[in-house]
PDB file of N, CA and C in Angstrom:
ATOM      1  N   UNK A   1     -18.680  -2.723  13.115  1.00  0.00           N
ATOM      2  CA  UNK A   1     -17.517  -3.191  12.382  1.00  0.00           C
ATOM      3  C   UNK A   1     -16.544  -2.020  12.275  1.00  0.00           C
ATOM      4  N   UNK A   2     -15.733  -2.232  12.853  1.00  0.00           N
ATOM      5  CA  UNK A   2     -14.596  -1.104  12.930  1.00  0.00           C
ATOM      6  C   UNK A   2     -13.642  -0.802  11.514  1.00  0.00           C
ATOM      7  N   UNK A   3     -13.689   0.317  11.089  1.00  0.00           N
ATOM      8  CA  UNK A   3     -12.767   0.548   9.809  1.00  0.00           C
ATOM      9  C   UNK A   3     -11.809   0.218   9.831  1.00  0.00           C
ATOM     10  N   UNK A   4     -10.662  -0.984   8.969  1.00  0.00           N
ATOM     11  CA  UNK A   4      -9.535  -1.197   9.015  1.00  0.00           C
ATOM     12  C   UNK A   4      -8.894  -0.448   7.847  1.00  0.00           C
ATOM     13  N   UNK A   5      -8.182   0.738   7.923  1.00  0.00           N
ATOM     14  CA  UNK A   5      -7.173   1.117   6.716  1.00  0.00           C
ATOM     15  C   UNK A   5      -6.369   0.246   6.015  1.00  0.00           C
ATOM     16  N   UNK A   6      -5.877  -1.004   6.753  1.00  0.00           N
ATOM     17  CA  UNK A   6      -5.318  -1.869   6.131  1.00  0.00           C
ATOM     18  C   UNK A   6      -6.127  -2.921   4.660  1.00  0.00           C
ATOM     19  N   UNK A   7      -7.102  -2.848   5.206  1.00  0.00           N
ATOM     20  CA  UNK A   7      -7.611  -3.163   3.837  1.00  0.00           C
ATOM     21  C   UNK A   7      -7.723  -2.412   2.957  1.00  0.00           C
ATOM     22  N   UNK A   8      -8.042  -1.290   2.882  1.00  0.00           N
ATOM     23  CA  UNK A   8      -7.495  -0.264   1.795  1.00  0.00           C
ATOM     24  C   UNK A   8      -6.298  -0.996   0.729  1.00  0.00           C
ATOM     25  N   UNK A   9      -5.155  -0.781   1.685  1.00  0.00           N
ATOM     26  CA  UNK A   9      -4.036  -1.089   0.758  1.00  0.00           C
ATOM     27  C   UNK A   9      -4.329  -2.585   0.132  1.00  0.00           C
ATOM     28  N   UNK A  10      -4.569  -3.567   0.943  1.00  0.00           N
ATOM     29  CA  UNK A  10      -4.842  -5.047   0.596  1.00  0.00           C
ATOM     30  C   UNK A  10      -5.856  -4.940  -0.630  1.00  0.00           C
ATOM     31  N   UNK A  11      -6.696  -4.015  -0.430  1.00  0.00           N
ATOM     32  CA  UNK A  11      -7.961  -3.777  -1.890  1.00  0.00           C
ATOM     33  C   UNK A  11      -6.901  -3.407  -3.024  1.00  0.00           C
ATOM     34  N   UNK A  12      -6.002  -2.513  -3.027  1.00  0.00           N
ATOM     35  CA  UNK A  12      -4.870  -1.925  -3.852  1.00  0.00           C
ATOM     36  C   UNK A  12      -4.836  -3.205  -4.765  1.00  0.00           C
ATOM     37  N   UNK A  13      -4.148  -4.282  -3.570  1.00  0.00           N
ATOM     38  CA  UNK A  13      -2.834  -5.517  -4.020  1.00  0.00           C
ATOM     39  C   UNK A  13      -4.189  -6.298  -4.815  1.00  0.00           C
ATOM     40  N   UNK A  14      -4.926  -6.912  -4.187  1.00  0.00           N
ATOM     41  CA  UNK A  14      -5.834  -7.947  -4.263  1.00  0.00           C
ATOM     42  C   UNK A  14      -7.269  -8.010  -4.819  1.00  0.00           C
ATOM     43  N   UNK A  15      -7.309  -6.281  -4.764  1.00  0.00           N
ATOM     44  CA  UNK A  15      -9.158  -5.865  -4.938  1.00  0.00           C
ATOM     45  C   UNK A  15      -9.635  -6.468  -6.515  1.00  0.00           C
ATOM     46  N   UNK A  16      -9.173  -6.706  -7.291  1.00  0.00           N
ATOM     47  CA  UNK A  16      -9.385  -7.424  -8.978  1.00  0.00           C
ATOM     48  C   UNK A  16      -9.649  -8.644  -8.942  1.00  0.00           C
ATOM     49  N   UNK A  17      -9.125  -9.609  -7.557  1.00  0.00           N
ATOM     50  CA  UNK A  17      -9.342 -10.600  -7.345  1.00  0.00           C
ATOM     51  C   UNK A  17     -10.888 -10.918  -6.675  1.00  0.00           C
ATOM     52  N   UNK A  18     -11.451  -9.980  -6.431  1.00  0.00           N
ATOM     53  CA  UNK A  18     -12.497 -10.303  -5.228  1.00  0.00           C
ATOM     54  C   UNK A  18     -13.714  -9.667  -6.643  1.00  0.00           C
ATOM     55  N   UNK A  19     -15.422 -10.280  -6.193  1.00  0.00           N
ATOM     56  CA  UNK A  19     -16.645 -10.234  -7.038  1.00  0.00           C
ATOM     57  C   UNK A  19     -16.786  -8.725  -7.650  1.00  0.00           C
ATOM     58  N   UNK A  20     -17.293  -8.444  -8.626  1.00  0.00           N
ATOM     59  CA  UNK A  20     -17.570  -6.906  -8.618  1.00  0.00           C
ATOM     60  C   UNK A  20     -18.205  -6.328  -7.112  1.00  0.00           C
ATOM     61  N   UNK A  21     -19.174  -7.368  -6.644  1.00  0.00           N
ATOM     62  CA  UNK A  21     -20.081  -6.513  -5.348  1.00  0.00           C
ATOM     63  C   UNK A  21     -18.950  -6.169  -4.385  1.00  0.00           C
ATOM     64  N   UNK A  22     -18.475  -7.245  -3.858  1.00  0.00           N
ATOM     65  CA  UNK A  22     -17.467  -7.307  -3.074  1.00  0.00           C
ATOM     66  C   UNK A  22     -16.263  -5.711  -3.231  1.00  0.00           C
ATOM     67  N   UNK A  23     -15.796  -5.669  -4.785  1.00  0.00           N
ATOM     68  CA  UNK A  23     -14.751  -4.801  -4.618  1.00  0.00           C
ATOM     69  C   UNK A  23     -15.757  -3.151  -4.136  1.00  0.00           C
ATOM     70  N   UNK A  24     -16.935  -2.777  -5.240  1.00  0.00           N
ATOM     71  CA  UNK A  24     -17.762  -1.852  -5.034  1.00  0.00           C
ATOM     72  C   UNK A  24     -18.197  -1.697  -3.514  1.00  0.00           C
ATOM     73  N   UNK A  25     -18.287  -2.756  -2.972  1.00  0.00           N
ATOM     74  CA  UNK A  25     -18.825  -2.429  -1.506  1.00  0.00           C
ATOM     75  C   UNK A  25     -17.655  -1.897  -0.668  1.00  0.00           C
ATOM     76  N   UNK A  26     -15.919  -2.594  -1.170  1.00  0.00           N
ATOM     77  CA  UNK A  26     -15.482  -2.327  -0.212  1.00  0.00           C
ATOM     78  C   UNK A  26     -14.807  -0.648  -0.825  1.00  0.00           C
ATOM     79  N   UNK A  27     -14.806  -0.722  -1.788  1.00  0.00           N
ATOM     80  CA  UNK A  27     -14.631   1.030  -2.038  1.00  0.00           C
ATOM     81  C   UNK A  27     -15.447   2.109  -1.059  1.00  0.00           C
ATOM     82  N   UNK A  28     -17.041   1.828  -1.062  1.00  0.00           N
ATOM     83  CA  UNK A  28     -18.209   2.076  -0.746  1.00  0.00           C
ATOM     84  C   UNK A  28     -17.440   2.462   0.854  1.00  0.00           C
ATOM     85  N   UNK A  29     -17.547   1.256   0.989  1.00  0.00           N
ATOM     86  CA  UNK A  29     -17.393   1.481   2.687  1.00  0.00           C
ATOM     87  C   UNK A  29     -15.896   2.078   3.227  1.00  0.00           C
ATOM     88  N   UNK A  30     -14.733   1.548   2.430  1.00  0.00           N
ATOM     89  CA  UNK A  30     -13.577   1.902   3.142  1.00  0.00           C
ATOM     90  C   UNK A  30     -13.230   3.388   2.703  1.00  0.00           C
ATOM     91  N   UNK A  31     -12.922   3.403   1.335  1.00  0.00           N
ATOM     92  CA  UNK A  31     -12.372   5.207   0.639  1.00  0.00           C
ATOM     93  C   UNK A  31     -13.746   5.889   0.813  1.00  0.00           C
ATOM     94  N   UNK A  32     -15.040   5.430   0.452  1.00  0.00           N
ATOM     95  CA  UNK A  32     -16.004   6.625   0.416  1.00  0.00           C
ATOM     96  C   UNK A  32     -16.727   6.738   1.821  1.00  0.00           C
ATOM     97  N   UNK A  33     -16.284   6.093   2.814  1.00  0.00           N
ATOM     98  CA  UNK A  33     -17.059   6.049   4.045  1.00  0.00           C
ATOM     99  C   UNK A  33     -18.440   5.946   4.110  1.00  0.00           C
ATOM    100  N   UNK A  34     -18.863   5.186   3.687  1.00  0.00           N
ATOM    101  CA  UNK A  34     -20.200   4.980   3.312  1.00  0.00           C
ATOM    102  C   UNK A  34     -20.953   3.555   4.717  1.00  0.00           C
ATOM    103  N   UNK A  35     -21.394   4.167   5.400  1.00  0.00           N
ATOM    104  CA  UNK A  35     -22.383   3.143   6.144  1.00  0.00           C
ATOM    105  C   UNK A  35     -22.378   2.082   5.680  1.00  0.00           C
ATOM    106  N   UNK A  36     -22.585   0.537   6.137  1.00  0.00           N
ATOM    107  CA  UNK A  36     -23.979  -0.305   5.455  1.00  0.00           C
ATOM    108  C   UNK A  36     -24.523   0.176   4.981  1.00  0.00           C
ATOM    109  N   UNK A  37     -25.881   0.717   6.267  1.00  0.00           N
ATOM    110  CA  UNK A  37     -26.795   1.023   5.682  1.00  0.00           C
ATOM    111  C   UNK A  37     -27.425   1.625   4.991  1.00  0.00           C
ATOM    112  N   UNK A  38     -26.134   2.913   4.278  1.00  0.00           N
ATOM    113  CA  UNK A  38     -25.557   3.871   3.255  1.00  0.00           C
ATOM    114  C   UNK A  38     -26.007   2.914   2.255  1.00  0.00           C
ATOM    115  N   UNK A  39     -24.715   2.098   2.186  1.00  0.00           N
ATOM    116  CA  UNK A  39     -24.562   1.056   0.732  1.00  0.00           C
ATOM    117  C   UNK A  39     -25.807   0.483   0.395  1.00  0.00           C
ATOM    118  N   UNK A  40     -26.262  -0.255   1.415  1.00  0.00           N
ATOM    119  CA  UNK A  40     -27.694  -1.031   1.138  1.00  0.00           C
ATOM    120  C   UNK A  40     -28.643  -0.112   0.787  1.00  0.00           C
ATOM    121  N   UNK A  41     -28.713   0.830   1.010  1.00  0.00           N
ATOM    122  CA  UNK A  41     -30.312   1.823   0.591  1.00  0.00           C
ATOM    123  C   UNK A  41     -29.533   2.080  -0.830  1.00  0.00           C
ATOM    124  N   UNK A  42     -28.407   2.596  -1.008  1.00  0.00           N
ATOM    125  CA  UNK A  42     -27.984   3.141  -2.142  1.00  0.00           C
ATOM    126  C   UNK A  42     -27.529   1.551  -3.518  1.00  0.00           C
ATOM    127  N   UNK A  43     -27.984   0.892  -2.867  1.00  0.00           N
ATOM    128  CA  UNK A  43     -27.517  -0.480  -3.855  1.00  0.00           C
ATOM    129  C   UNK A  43     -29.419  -1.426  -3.791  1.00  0.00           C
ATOM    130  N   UNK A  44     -30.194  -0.932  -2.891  1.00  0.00           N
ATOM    131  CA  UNK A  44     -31.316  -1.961  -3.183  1.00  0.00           C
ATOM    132  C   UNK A  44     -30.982  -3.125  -2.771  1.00  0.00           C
ATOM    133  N   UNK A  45     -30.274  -3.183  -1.343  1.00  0.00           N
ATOM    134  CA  UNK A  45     -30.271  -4.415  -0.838  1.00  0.00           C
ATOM    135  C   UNK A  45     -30.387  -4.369   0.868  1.00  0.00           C
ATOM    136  N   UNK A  46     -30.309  -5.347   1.648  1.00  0.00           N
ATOM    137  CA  UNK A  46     -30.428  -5.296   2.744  1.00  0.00           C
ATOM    138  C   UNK A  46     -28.983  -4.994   3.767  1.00  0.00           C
ATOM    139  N   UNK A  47     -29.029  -4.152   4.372  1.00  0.00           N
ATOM    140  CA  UNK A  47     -27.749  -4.152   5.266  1.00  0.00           C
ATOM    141  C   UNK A  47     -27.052  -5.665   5.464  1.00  0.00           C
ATOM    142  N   UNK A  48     -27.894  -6.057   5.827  1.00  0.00           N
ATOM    143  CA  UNK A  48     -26.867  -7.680   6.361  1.00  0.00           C
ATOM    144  C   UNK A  48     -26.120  -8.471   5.288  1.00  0.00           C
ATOM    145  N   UNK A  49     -27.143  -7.879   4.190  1.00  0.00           N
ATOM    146  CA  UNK A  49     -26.281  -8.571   2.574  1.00  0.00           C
ATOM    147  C   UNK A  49     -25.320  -7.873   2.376  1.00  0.00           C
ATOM    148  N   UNK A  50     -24.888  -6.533   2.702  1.00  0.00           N
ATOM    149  CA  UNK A  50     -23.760  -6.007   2.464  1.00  0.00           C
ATOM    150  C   UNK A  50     -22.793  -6.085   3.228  1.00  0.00           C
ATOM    151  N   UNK A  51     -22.754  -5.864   4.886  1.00  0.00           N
ATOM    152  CA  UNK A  51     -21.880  -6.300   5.624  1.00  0.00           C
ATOM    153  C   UNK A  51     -21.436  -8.187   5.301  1.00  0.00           C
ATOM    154  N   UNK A  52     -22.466  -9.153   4.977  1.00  0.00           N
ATOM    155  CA  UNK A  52     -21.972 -10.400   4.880  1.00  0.00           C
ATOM    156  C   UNK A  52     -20.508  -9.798   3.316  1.00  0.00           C
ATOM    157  N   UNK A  53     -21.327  -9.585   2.370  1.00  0.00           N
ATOM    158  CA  UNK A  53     -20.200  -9.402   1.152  1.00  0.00           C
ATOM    159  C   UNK A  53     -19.007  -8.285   1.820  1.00  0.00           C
ATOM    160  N   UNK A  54     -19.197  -7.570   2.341  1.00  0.00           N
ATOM    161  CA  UNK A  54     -17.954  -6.785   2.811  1.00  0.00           C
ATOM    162  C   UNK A  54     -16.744  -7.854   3.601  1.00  0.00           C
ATOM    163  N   UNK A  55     -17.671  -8.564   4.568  1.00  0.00           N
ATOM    164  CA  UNK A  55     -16.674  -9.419   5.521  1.00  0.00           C
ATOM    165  C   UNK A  55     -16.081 -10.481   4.756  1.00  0.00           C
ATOM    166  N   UNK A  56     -16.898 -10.813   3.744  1.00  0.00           N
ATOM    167  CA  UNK A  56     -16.488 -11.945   2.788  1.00  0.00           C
ATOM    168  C   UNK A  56     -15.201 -11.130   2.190  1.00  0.00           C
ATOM    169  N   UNK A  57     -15.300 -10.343   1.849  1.00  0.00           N
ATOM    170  CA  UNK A  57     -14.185  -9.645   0.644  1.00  0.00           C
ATOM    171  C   UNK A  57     -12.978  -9.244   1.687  1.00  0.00           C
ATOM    172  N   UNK A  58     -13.779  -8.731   2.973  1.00  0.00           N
ATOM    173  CA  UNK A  58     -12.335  -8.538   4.091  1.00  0.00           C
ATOM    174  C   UNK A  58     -11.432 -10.094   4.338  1.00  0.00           C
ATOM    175  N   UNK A  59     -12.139 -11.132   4.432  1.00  0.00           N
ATOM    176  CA  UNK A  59     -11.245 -12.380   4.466  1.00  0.00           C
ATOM    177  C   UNK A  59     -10.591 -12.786   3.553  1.00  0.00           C
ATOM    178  N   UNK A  60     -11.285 -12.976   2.188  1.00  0.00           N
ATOM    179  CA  UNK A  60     -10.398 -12.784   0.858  1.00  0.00           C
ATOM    180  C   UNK A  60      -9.310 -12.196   0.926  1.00  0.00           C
ATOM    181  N   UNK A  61      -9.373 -11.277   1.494  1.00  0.00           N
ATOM    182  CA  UNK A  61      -7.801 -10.313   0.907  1.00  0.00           C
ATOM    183  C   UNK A  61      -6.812 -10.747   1.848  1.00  0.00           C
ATOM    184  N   UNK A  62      -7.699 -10.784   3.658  1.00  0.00           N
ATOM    185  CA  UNK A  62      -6.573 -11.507   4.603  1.00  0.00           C
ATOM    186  C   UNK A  62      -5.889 -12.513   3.892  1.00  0.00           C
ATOM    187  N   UNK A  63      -6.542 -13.445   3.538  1.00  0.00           N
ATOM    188  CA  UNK A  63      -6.027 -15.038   2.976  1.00  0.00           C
ATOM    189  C   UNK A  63      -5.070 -14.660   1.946  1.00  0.00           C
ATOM    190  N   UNK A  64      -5.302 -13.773   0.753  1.00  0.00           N
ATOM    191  CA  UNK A  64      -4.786 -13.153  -0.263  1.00  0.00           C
ATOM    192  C   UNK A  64      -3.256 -13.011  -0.182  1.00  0.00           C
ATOM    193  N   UNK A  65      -3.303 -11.926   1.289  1.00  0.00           N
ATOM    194  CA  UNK A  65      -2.404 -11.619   1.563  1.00  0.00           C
ATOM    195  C   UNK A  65      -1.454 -13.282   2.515  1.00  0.00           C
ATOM    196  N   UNK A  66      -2.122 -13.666   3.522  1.00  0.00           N
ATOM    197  CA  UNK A  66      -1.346 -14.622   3.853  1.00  0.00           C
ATOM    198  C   UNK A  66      -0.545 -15.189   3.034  1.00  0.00           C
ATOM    199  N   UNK A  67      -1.101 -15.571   2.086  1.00  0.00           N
ATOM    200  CA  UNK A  67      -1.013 -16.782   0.855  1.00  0.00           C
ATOM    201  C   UNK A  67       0.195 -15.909   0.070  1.00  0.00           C
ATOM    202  N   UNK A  68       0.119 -14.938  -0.494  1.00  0.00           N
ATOM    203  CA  UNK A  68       1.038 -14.463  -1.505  1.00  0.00           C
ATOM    204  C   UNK A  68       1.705 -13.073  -0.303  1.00  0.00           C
ATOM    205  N   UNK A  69       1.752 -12.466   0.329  1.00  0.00           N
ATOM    206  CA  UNK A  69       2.401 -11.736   1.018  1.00  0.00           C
ATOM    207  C   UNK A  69       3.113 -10.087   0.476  1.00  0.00           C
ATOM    208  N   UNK A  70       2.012  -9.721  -0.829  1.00  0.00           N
ATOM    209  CA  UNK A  70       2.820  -8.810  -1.737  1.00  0.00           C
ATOM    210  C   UNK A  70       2.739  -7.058  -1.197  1.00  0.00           C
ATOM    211  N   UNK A  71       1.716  -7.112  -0.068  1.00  0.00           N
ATOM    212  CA  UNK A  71       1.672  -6.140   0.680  1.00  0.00           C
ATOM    213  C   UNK A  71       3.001  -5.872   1.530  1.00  0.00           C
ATOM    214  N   UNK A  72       3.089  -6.985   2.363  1.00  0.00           N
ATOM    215  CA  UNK A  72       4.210  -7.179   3.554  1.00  0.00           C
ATOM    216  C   UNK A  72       5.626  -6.891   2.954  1.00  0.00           C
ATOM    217  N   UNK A  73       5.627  -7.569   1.494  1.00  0.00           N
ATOM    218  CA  UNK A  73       6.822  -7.722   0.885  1.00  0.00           C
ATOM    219  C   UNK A  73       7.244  -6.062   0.613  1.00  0.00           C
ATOM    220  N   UNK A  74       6.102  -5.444  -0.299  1.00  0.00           N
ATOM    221  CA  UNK A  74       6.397  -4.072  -0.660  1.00  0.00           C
ATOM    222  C   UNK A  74       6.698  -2.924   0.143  1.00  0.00           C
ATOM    223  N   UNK A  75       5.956  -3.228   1.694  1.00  0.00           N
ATOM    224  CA  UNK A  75       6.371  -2.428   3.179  1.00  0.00           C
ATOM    225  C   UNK A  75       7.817  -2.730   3.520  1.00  0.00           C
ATOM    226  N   UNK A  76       7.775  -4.057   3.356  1.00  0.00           N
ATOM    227  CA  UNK A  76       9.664  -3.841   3.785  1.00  0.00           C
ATOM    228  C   UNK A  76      10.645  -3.067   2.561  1.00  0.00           C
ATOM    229  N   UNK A  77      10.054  -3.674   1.494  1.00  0.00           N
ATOM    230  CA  UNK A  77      10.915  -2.859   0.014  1.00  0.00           C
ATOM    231  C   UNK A  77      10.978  -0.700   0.257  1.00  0.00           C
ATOM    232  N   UNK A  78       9.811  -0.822   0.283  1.00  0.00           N
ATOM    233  CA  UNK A  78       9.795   0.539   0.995  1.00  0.00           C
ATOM    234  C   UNK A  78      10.270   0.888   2.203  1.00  0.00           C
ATOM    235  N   UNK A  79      10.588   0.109   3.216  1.00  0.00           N
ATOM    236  CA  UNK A  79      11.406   0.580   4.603  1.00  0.00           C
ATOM    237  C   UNK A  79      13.039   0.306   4.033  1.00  0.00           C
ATOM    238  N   UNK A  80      13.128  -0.528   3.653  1.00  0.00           N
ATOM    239  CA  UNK A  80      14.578  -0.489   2.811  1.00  0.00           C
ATOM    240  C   UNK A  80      15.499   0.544   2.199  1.00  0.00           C
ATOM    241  N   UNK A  81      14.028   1.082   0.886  1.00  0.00           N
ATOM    242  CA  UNK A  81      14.742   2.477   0.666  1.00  0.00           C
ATOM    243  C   UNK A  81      15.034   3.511   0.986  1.00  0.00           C
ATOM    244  N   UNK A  82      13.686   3.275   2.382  1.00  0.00           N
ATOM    245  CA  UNK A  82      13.956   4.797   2.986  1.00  0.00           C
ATOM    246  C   UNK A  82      15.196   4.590   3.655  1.00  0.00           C
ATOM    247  N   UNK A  83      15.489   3.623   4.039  1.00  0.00           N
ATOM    248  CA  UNK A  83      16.997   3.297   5.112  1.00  0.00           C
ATOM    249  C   UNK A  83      18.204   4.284   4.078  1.00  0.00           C
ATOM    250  N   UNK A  84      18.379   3.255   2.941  1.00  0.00           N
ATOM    251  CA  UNK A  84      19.384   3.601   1.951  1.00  0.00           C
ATOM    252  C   UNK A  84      19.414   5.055   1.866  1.00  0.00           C
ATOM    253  N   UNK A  85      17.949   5.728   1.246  1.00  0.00           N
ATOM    254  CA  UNK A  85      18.006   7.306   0.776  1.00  0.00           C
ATOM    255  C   UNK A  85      18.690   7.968   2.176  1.00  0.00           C
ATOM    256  N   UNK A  86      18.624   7.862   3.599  1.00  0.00           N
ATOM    257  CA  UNK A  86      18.933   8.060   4.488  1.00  0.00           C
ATOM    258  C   UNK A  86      20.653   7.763   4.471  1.00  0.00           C
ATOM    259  N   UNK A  87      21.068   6.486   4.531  1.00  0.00           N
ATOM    260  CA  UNK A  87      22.316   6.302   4.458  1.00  0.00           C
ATOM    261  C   UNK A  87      23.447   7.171   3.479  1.00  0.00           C
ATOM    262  N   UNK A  88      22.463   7.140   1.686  1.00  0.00           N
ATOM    263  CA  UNK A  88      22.974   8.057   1.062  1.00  0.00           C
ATOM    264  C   UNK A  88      22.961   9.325   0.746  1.00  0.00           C
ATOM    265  N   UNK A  89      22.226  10.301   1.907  1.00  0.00           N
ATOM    266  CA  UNK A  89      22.237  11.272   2.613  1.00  0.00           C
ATOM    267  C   UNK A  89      23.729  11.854   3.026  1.00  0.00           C
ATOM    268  N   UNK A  90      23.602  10.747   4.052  1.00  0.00           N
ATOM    269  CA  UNK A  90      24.658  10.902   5.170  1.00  0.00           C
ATOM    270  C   UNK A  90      25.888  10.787   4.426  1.00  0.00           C
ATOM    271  N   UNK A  91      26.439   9.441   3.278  1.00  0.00           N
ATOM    272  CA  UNK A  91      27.184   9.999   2.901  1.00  0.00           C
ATOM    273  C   UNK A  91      27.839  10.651   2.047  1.00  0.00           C
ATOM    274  N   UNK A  92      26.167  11.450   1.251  1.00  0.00           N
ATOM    275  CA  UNK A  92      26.734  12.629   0.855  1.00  0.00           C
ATOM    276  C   UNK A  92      27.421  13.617   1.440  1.00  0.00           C
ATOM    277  N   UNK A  93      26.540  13.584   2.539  1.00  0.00           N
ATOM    278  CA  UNK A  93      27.300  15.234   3.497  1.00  0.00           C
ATOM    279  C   UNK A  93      28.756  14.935   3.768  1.00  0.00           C
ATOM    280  N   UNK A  94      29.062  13.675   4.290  1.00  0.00           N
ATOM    281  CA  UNK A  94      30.371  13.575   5.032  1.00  0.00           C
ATOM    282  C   UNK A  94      31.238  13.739   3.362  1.00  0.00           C
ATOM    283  N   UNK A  95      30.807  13.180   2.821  1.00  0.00           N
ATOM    284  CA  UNK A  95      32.011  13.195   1.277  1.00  0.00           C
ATOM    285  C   UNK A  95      32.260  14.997   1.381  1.00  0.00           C
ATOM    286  N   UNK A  96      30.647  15.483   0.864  1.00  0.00           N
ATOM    287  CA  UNK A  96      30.684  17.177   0.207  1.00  0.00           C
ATOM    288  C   UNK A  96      31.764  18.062   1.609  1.00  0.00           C
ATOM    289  N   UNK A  97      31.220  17.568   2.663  1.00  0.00           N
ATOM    290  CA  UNK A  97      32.536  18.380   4.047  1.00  0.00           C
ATOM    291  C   UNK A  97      33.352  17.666   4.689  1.00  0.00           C
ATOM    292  N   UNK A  98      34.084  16.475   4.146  1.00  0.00           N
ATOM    293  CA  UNK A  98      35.169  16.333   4.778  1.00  0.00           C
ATOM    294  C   UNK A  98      36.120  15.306   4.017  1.00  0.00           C
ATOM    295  N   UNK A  99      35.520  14.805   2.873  1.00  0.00           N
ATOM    296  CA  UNK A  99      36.823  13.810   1.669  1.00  0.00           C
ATOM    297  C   UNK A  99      37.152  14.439   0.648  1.00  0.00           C
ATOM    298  N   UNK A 100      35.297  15.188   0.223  1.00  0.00           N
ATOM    299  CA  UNK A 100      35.340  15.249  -1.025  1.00  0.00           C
ATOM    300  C   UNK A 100      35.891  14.118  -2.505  1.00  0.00           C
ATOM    301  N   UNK A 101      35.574  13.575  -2.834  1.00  0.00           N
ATOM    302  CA  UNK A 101      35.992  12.507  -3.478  1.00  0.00           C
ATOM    303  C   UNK A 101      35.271  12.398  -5.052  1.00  0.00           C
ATOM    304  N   UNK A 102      35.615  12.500  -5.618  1.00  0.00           N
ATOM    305  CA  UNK A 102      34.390  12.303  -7.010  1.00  0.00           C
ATOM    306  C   UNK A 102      33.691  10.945  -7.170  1.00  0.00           C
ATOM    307  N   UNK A 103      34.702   9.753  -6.726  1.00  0.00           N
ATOM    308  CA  UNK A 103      34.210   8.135  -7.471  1.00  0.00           C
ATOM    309  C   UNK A 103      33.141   8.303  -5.989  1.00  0.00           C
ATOM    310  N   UNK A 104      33.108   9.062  -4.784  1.00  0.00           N
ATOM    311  CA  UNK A 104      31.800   8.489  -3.930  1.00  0.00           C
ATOM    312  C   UNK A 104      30.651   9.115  -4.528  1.00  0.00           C
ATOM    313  N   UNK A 105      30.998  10.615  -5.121  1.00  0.00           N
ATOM    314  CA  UNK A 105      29.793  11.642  -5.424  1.00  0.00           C
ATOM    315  C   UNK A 105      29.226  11.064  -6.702  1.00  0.00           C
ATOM    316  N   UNK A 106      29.442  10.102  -7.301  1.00  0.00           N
ATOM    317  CA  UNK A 106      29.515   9.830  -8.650  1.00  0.00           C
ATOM    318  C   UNK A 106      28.733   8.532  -7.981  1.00  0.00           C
ATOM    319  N   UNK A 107      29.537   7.692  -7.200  1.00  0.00           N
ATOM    320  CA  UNK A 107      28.340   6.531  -6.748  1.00  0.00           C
ATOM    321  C   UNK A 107      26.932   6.901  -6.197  1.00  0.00           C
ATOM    322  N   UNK A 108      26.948   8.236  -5.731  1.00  0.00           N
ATOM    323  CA  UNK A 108      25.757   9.139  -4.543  1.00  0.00           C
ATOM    324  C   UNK A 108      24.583   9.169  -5.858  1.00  0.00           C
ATOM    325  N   UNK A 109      25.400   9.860  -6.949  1.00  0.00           N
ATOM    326  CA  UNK A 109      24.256  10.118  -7.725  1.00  0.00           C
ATOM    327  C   UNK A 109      23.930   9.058  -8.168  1.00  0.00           C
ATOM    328  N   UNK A 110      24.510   7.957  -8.476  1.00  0.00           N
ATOM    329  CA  UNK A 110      24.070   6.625  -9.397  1.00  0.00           C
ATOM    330  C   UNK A 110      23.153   6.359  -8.335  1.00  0.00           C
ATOM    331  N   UNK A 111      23.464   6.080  -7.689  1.00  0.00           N
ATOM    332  CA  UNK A 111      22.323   5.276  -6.102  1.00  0.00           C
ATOM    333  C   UNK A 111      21.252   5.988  -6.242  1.00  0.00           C
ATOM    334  N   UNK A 112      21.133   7.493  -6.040  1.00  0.00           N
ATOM    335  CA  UNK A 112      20.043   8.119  -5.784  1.00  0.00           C
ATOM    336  C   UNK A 112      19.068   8.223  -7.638  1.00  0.00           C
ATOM    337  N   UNK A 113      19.947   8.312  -8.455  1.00  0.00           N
ATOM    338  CA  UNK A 113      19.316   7.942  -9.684  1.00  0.00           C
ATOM    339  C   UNK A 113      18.291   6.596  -9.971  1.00  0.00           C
ATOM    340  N   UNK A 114      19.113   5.442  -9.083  1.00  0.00           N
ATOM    341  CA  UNK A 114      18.297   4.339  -9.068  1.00  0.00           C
ATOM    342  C   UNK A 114      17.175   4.038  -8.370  1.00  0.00           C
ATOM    343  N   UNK A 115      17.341   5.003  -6.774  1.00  0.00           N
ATOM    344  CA  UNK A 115      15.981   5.080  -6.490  1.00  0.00           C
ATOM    345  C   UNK A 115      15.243   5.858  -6.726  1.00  0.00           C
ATOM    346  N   UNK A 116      15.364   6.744  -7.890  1.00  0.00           N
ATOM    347  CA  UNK A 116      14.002   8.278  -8.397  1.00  0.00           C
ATOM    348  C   UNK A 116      13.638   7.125  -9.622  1.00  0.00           C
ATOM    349  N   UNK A 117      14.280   6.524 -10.476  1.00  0.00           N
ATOM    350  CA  UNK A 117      13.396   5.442 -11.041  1.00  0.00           C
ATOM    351  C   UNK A 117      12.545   4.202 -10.303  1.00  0.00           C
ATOM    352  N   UNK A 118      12.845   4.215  -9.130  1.00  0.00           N
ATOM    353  CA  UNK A 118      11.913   3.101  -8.706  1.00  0.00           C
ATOM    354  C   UNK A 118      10.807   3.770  -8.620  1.00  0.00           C
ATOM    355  N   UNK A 119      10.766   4.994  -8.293  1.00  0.00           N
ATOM    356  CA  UNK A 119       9.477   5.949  -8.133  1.00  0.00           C
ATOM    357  C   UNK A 119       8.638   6.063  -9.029  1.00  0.00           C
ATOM    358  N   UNK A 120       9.345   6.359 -10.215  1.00  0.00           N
ATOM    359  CA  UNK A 120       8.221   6.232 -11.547  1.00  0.00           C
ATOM    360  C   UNK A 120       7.399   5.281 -11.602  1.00  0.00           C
TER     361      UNK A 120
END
């Protein structure tokens, strides 16, 4: 079973939703790199019972995600800002060397103020 990082994040969005075993296993296996047959000796169960609850909890979150989309949504929200912080980069520089203007430097900081609070 090949490690998907993407469930990582999907555990983030969705992991509260899925059994205690389920979320513990997939911690187990995805952030702590832990074998099966790691988990199963270290949990008192059989490998196949843990890969079945792992794959179970990996479809959960697929569906999770199909169904509500709050991963996909937050990747574009985040490609968005990086666009903007980029855009309002650029026209900082062109204002600071070649308009100079206060009402743009004054919009630069409001913009960039609004995205250091999204950060918090």
């Amino acid at each position: 079973m090949a490690k998907n990082l993407d469930i990582v994040l999907l555990a983030d969005y969705y992991g509260e939703m899925l059994t205690d075993n389920q979320r513990k296993f997939i911690e187990y296996y995805y952030s702590d790199d832990l074998s099966l047959s790691e988990i199963a000796q270290n949990e008192g169960i059989t490998r196949q019972g843990v890969r079945d609850a792992v794959k179970r909890a990996e479809t959960q979150l697929y569906d999770m995600e199909k169904k509500l989309g709050f991963a996909a949504r937050s990747r574009k929200v985040n490609e968005a800002l990086d666009t903007i912080v980029e855009s309002v980069e650029v026209i900082n520089n062109y204002n600071m060397n070649i308009a100079l203007s206060r009402e743009v430097n004054d919009a630069v900081v409001r913009i960039k103020s609004v995205i250091d609070s999204l950060d918090e």
